[in-house]
ModelCIF file with pLDDT and N, C-alpha, C, O atoms, coordinates in Angstrom:
data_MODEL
#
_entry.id   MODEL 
#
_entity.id                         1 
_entity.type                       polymer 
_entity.pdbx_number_of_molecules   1 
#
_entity_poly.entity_id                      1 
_entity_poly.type                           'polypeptide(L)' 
_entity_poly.nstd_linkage                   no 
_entity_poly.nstd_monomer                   no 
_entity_poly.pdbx_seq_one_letter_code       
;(UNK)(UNK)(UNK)(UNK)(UNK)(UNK)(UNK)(UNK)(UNK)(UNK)(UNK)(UNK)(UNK)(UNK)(UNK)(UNK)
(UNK)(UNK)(UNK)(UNK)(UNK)(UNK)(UNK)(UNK)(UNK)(UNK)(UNK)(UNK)(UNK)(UNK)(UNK)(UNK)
(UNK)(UNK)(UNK)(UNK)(UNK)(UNK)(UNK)(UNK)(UNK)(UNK)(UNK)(UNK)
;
_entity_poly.pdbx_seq_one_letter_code_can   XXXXXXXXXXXXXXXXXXXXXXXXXXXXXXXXXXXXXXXXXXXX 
_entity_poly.pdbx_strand_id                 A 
#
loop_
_entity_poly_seq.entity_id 
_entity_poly_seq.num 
_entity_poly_seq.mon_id 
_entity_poly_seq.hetero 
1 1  UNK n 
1 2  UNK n 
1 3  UNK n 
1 4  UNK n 
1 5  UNK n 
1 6  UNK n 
1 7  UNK n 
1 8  UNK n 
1 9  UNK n 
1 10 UNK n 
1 11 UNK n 
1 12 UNK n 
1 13 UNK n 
1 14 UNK n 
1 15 UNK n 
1 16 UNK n 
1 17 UNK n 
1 18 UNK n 
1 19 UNK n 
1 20 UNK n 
1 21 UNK n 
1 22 UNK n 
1 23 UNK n 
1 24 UNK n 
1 25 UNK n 
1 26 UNK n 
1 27 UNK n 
1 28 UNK n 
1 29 UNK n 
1 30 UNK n 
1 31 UNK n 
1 32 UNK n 
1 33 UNK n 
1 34 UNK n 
1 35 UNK n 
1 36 UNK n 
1 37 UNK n 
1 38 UNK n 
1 39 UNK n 
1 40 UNK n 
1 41 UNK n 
1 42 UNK n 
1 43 UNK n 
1 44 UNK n 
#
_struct_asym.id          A 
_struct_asym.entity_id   1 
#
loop_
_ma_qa_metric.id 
_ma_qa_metric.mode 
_ma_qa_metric.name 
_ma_qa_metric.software_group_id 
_ma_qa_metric.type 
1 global pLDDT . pLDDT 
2 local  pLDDT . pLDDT 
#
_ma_qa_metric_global.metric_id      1 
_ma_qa_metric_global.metric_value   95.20 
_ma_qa_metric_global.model_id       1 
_ma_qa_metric_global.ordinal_id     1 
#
loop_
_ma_qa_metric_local.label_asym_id 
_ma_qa_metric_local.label_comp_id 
_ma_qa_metric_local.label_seq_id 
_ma_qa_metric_local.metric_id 
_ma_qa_metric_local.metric_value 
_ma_qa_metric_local.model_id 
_ma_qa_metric_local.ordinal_id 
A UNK 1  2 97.00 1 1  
A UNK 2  2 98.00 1 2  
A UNK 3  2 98.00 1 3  
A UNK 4  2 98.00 1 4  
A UNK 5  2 98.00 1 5  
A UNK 6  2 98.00 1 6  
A UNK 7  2 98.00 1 7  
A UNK 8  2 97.00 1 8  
A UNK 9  2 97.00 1 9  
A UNK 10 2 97.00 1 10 
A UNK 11 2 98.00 1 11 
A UNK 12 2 97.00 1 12 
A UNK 13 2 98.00 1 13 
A UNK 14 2 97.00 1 14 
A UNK 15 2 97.00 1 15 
A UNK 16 2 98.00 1 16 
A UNK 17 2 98.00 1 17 
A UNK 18 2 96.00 1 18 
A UNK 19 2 95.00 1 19 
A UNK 20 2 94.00 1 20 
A UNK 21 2 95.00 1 21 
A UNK 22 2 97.00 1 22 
A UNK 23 2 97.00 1 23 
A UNK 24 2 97.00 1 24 
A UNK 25 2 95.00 1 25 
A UNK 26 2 95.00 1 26 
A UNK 27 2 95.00 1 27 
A UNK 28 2 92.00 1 28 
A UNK 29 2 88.00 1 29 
A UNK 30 2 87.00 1 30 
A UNK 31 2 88.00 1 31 
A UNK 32 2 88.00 1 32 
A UNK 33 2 85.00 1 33 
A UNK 34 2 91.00 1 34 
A UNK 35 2 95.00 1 35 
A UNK 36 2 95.00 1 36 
A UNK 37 2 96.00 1 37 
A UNK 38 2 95.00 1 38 
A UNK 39 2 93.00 1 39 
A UNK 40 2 92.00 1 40 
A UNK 41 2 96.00 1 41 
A UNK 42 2 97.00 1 42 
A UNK 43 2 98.00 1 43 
A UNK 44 2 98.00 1 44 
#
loop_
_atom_site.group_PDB 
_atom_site.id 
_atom_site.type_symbol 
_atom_site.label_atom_id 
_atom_site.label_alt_id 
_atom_site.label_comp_id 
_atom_site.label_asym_id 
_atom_site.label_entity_id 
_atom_site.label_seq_id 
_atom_site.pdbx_PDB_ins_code 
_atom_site.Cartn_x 
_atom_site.Cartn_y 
_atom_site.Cartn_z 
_atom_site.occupancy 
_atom_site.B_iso_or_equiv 
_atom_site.pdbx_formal_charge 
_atom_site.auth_seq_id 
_atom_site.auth_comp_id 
_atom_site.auth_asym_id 
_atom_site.auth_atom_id 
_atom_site.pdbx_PDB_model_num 
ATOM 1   N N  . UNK A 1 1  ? 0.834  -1.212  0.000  1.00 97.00 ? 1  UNK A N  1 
ATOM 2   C CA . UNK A 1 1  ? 0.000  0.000   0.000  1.00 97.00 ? 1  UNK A CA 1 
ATOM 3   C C  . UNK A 1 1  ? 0.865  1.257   0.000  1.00 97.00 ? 1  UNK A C  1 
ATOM 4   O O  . UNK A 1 1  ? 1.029  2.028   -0.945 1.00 97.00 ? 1  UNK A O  1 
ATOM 5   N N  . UNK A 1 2  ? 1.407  1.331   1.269  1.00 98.00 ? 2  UNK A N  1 
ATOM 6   C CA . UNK A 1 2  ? 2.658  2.461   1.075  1.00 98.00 ? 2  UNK A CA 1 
ATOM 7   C C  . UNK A 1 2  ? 3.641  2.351   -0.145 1.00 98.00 ? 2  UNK A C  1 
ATOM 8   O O  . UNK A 1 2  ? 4.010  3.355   -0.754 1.00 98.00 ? 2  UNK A O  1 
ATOM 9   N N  . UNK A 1 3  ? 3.997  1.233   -0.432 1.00 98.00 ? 3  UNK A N  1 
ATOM 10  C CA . UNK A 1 3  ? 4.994  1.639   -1.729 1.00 98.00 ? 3  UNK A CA 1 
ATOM 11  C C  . UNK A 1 3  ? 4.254  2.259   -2.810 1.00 98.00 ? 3  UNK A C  1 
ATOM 12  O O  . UNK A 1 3  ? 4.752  3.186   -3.449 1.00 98.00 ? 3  UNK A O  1 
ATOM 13  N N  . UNK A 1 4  ? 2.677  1.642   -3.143 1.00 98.00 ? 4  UNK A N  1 
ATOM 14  C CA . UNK A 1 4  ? 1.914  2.879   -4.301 1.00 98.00 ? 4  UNK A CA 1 
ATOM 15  C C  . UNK A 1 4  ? 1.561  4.096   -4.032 1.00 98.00 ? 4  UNK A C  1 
ATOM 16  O O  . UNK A 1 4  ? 1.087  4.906   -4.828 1.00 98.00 ? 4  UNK A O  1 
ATOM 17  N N  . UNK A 1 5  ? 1.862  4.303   -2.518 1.00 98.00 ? 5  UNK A N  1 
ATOM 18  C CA . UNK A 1 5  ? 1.627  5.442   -1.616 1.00 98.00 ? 5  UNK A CA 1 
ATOM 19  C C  . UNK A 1 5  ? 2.346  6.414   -2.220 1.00 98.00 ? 5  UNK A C  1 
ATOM 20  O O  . UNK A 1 5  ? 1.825  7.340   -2.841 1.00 98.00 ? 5  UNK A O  1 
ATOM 21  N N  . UNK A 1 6  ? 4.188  6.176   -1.994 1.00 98.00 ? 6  UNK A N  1 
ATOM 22  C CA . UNK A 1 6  ? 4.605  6.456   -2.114 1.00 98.00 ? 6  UNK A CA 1 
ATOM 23  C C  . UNK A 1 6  ? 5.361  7.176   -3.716 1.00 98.00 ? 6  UNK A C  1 
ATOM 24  O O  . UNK A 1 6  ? 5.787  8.284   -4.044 1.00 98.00 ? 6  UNK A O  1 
ATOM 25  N N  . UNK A 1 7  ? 5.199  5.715   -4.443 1.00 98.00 ? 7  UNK A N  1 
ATOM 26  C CA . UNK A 1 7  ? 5.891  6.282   -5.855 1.00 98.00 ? 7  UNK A CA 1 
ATOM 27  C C  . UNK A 1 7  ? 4.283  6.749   -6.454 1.00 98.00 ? 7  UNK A C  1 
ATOM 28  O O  . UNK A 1 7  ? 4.530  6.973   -7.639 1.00 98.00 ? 7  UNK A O  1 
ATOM 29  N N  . UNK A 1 8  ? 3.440  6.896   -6.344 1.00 97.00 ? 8  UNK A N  1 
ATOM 30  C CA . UNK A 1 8  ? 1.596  8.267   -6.915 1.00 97.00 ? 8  UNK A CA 1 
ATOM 31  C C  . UNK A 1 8  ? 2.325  9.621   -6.422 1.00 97.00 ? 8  UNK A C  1 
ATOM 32  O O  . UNK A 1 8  ? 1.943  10.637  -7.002 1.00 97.00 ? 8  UNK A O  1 
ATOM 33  N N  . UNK A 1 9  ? 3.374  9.788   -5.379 1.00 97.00 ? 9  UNK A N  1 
ATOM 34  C CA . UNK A 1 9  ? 3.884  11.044  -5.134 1.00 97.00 ? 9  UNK A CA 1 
ATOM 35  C C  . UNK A 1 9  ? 5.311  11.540  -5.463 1.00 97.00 ? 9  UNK A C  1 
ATOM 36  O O  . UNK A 1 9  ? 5.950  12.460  -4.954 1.00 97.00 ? 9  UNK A O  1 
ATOM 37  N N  . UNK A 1 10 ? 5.729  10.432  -6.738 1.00 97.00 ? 10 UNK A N  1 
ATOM 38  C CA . UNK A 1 10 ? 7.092  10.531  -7.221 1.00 97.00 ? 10 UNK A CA 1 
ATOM 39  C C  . UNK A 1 10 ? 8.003  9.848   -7.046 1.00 97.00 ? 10 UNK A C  1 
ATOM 40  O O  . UNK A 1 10 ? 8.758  9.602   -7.987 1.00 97.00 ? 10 UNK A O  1 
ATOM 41  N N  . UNK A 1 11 ? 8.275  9.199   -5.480 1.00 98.00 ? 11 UNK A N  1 
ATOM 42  C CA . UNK A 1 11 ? 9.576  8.530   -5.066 1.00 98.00 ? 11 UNK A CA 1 
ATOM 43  C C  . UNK A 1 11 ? 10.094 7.727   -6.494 1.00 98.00 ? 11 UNK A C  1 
ATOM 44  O O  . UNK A 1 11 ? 9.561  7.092   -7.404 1.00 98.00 ? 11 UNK A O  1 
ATOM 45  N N  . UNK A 1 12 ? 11.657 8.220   -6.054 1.00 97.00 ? 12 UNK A N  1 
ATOM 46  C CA . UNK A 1 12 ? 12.633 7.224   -7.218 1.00 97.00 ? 12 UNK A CA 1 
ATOM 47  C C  . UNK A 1 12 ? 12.467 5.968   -7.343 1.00 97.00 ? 12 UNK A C  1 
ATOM 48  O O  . UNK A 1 12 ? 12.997 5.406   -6.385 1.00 97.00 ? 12 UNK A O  1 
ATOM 49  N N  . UNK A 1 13 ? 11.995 5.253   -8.045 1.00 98.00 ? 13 UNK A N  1 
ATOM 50  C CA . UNK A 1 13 ? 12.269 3.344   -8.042 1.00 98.00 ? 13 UNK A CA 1 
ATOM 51  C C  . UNK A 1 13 ? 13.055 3.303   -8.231 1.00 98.00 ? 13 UNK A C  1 
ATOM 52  O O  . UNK A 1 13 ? 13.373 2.127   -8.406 1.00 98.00 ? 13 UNK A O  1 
ATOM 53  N N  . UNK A 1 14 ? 14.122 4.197   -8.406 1.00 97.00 ? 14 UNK A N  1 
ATOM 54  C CA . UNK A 1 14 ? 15.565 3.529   -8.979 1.00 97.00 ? 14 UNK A CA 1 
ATOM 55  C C  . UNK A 1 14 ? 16.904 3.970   -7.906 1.00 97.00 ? 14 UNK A C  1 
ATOM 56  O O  . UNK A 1 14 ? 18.109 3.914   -8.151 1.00 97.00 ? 14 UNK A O  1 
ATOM 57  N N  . UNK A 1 15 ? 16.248 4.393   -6.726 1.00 97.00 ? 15 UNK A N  1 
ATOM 58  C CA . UNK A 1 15 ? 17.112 5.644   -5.516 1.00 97.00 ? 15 UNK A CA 1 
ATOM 59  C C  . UNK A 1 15 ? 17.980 4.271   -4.943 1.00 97.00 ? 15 UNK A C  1 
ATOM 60  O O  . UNK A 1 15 ? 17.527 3.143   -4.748 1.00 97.00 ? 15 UNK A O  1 
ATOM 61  N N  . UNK A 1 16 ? 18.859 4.578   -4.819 1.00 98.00 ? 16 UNK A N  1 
ATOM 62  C CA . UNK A 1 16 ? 20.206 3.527   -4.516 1.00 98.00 ? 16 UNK A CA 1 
ATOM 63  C C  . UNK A 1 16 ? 20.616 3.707   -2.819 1.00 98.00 ? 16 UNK A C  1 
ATOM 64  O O  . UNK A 1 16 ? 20.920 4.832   -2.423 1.00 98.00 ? 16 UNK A O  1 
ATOM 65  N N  . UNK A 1 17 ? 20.604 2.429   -1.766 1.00 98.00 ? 17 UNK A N  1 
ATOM 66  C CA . UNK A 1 17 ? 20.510 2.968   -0.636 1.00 98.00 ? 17 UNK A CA 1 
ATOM 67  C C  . UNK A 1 17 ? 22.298 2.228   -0.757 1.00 98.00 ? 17 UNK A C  1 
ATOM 68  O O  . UNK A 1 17 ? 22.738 1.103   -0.992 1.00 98.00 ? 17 UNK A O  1 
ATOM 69  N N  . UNK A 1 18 ? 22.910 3.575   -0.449 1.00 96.00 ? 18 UNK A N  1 
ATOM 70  C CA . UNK A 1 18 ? 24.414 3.181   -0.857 1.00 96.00 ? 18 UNK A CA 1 
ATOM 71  C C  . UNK A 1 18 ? 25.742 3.353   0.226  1.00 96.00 ? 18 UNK A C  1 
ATOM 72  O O  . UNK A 1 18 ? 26.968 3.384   0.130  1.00 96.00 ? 18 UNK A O  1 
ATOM 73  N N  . UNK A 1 19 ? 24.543 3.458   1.496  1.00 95.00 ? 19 UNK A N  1 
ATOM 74  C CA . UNK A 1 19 ? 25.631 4.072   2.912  1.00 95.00 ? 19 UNK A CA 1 
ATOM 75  C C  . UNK A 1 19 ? 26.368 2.737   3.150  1.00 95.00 ? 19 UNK A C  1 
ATOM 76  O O  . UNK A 1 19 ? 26.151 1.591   2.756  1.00 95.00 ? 19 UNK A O  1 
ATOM 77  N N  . UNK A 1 20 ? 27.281 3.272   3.905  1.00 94.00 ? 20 UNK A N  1 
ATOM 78  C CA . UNK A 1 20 ? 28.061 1.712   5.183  1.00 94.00 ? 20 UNK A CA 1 
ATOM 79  C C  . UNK A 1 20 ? 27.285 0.856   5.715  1.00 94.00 ? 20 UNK A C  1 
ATOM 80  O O  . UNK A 1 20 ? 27.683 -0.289  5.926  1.00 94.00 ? 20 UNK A O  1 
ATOM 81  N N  . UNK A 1 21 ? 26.017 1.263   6.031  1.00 95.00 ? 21 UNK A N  1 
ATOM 82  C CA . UNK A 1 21 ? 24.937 -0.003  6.701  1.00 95.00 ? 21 UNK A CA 1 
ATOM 83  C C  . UNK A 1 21 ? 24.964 -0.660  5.620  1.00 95.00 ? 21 UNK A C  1 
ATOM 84  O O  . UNK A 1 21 ? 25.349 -1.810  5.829  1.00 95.00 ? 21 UNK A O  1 
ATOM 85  N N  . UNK A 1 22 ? 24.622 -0.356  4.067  1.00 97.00 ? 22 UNK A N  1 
ATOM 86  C CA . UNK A 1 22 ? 24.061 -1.574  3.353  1.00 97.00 ? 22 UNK A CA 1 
ATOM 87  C C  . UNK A 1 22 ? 25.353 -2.631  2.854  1.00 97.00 ? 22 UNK A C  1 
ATOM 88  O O  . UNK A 1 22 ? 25.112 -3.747  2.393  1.00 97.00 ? 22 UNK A O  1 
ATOM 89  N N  . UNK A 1 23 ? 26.531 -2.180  2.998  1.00 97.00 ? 23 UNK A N  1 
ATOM 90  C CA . UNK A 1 23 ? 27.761 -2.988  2.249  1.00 97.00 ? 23 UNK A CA 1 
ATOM 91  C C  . UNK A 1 23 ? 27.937 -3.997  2.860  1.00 97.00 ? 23 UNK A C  1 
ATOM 92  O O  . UNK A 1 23 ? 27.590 -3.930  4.039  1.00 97.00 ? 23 UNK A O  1 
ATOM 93  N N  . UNK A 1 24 ? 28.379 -5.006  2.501  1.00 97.00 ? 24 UNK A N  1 
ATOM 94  C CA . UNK A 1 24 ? 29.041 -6.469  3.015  1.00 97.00 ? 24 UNK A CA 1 
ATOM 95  C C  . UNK A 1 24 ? 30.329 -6.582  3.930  1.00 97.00 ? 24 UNK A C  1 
ATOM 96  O O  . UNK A 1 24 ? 31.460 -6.268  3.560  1.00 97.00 ? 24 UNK A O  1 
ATOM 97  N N  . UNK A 1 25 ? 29.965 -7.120  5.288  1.00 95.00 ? 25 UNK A N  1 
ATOM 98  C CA . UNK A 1 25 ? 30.475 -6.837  6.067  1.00 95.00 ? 25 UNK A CA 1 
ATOM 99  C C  . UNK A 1 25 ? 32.072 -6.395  6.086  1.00 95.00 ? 25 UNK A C  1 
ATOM 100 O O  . UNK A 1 25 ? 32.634 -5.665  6.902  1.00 95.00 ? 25 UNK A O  1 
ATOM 101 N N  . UNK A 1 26 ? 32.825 -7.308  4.510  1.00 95.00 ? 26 UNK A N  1 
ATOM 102 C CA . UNK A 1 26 ? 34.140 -6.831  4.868  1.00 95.00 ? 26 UNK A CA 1 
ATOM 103 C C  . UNK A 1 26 ? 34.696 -5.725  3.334  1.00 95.00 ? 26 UNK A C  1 
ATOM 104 O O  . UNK A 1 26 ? 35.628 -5.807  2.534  1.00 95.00 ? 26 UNK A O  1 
ATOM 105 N N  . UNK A 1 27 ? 33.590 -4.798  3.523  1.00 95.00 ? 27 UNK A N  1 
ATOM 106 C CA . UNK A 1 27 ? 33.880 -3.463  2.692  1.00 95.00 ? 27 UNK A CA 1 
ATOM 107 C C  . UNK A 1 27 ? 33.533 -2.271  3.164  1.00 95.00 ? 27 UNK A C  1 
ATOM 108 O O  . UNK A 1 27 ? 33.608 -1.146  2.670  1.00 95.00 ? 27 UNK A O  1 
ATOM 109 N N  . UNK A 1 28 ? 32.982 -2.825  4.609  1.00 92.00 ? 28 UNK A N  1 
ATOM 110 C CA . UNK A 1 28 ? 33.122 -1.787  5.585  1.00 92.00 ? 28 UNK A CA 1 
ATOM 111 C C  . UNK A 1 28 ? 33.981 -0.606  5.822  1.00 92.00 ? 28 UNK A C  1 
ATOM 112 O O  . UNK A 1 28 ? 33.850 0.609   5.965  1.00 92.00 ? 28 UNK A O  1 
ATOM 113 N N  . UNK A 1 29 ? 35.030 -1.606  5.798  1.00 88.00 ? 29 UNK A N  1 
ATOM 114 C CA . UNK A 1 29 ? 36.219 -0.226  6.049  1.00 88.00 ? 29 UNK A CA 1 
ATOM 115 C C  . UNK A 1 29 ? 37.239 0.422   5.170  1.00 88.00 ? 29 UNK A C  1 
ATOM 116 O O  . UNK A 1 29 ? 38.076 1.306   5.353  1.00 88.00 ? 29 UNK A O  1 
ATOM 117 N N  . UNK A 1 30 ? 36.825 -0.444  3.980  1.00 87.00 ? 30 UNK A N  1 
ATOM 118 C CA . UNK A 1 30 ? 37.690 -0.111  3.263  1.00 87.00 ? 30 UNK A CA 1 
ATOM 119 C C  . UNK A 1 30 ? 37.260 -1.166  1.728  1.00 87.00 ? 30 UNK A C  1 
ATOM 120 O O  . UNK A 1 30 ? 36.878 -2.336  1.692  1.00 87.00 ? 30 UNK A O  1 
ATOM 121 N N  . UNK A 1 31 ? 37.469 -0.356  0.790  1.00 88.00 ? 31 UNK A N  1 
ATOM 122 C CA . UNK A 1 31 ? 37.107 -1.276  -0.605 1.00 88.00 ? 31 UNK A CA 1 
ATOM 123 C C  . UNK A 1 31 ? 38.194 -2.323  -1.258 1.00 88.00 ? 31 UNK A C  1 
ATOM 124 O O  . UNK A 1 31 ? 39.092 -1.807  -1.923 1.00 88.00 ? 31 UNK A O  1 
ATOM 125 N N  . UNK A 1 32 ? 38.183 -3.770  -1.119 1.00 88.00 ? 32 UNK A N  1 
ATOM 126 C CA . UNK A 1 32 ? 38.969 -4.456  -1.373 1.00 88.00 ? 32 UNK A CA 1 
ATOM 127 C C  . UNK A 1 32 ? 38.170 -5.088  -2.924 1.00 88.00 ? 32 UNK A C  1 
ATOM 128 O O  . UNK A 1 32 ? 37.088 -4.864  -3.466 1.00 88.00 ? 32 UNK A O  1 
ATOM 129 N N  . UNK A 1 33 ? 39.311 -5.935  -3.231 1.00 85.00 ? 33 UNK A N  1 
ATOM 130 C CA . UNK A 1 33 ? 38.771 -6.445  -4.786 1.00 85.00 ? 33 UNK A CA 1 
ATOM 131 C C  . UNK A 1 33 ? 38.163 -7.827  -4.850 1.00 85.00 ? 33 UNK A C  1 
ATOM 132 O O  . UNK A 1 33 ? 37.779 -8.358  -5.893 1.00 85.00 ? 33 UNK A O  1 
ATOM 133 N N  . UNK A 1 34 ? 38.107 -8.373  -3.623 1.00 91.00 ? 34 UNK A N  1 
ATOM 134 C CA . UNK A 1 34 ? 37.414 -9.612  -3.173 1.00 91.00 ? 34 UNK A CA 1 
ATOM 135 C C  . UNK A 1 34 ? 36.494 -9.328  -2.192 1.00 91.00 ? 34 UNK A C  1 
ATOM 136 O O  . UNK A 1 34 ? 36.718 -8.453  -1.356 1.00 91.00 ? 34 UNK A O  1 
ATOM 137 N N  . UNK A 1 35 ? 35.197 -10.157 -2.211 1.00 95.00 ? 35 UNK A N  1 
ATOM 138 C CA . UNK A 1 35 ? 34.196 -9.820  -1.364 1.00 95.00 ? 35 UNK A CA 1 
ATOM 139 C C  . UNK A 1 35 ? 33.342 -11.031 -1.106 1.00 95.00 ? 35 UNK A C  1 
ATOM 140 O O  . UNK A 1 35 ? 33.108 -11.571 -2.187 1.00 95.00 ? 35 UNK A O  1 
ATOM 141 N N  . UNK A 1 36 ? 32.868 -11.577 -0.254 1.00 95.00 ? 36 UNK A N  1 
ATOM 142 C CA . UNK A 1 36 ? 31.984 -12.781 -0.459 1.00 95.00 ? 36 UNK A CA 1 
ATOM 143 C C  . UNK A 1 36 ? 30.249 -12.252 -0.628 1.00 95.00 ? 36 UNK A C  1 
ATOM 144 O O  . UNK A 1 36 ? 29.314 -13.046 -0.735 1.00 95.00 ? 36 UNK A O  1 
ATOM 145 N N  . UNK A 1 37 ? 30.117 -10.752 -0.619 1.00 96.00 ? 37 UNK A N  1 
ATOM 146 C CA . UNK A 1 37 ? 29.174 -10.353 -0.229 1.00 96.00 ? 37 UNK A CA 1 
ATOM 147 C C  . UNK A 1 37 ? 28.244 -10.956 0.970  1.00 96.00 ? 37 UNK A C  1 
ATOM 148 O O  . UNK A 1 37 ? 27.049 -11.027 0.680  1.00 96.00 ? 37 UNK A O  1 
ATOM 149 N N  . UNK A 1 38 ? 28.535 -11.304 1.989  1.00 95.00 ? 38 UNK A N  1 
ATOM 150 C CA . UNK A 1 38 ? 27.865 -10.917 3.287  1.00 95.00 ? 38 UNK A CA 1 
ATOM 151 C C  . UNK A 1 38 ? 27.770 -9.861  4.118  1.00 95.00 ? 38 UNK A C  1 
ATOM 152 O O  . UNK A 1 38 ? 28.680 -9.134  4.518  1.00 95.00 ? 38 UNK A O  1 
ATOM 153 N N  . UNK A 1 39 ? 26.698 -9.820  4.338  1.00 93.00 ? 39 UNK A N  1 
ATOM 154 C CA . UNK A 1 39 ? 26.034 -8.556  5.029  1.00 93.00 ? 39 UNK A CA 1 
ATOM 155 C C  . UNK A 1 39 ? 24.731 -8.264  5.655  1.00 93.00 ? 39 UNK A C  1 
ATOM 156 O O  . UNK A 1 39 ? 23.763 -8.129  4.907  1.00 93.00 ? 39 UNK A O  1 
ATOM 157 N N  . UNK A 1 40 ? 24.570 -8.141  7.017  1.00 92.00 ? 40 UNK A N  1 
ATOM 158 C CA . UNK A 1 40 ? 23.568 -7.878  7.279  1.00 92.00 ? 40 UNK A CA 1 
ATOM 159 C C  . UNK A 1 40 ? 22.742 -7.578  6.869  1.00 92.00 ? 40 UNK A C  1 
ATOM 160 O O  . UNK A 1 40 ? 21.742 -8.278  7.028  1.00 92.00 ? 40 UNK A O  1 
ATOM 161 N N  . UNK A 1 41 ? 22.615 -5.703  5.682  1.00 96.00 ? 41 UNK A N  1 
ATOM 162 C CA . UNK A 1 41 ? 22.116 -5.240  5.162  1.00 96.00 ? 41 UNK A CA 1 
ATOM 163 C C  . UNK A 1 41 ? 22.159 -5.239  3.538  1.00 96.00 ? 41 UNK A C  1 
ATOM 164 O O  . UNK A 1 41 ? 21.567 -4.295  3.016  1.00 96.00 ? 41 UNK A O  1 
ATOM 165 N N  . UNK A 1 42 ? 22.772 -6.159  2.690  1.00 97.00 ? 42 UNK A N  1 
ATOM 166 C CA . UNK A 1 42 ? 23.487 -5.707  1.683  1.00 97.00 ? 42 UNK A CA 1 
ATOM 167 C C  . UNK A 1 42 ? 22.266 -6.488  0.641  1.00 97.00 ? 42 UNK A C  1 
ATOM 168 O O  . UNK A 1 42 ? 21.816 -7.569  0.261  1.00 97.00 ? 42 UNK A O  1 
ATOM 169 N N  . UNK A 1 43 ? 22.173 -5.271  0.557  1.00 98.00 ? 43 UNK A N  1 
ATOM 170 C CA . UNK A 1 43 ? 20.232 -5.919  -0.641 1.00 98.00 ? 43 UNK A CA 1 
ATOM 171 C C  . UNK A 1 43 ? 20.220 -6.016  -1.903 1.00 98.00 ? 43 UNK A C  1 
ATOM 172 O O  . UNK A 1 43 ? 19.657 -6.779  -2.687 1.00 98.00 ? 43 UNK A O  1 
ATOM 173 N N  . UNK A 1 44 ? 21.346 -4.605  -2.078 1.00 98.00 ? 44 UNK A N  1 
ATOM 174 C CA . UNK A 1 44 ? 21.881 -4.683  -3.606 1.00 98.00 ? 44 UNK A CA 1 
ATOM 175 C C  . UNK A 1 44 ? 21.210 -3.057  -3.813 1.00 98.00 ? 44 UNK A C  1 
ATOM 176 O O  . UNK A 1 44 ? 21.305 -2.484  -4.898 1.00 98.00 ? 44 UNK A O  1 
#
């Protein structure tokens, strides 16, 4: 309901949630060239 809520008043479908919460736990601190992607938050 809220998501048609929301994009009837514009919201981006395409808005990228791209902070430190969402990355895989070991790109946290720093960007390496291997990753297993695990992550609490990491949705894509």
């Amino acid at each position: 309901e809220h998501v048609k809520l929301l994009i009837g008043y514009g919201a981006n479908v395409n808005e990228r949630a791209m902070g430190r919460f969402f990355l895989p736990e070991d790109q946290k601190k720093r960007k390496t060239k291997e990753t297993d992607y695990d992550g609490y938050a990491y949705y894509g």
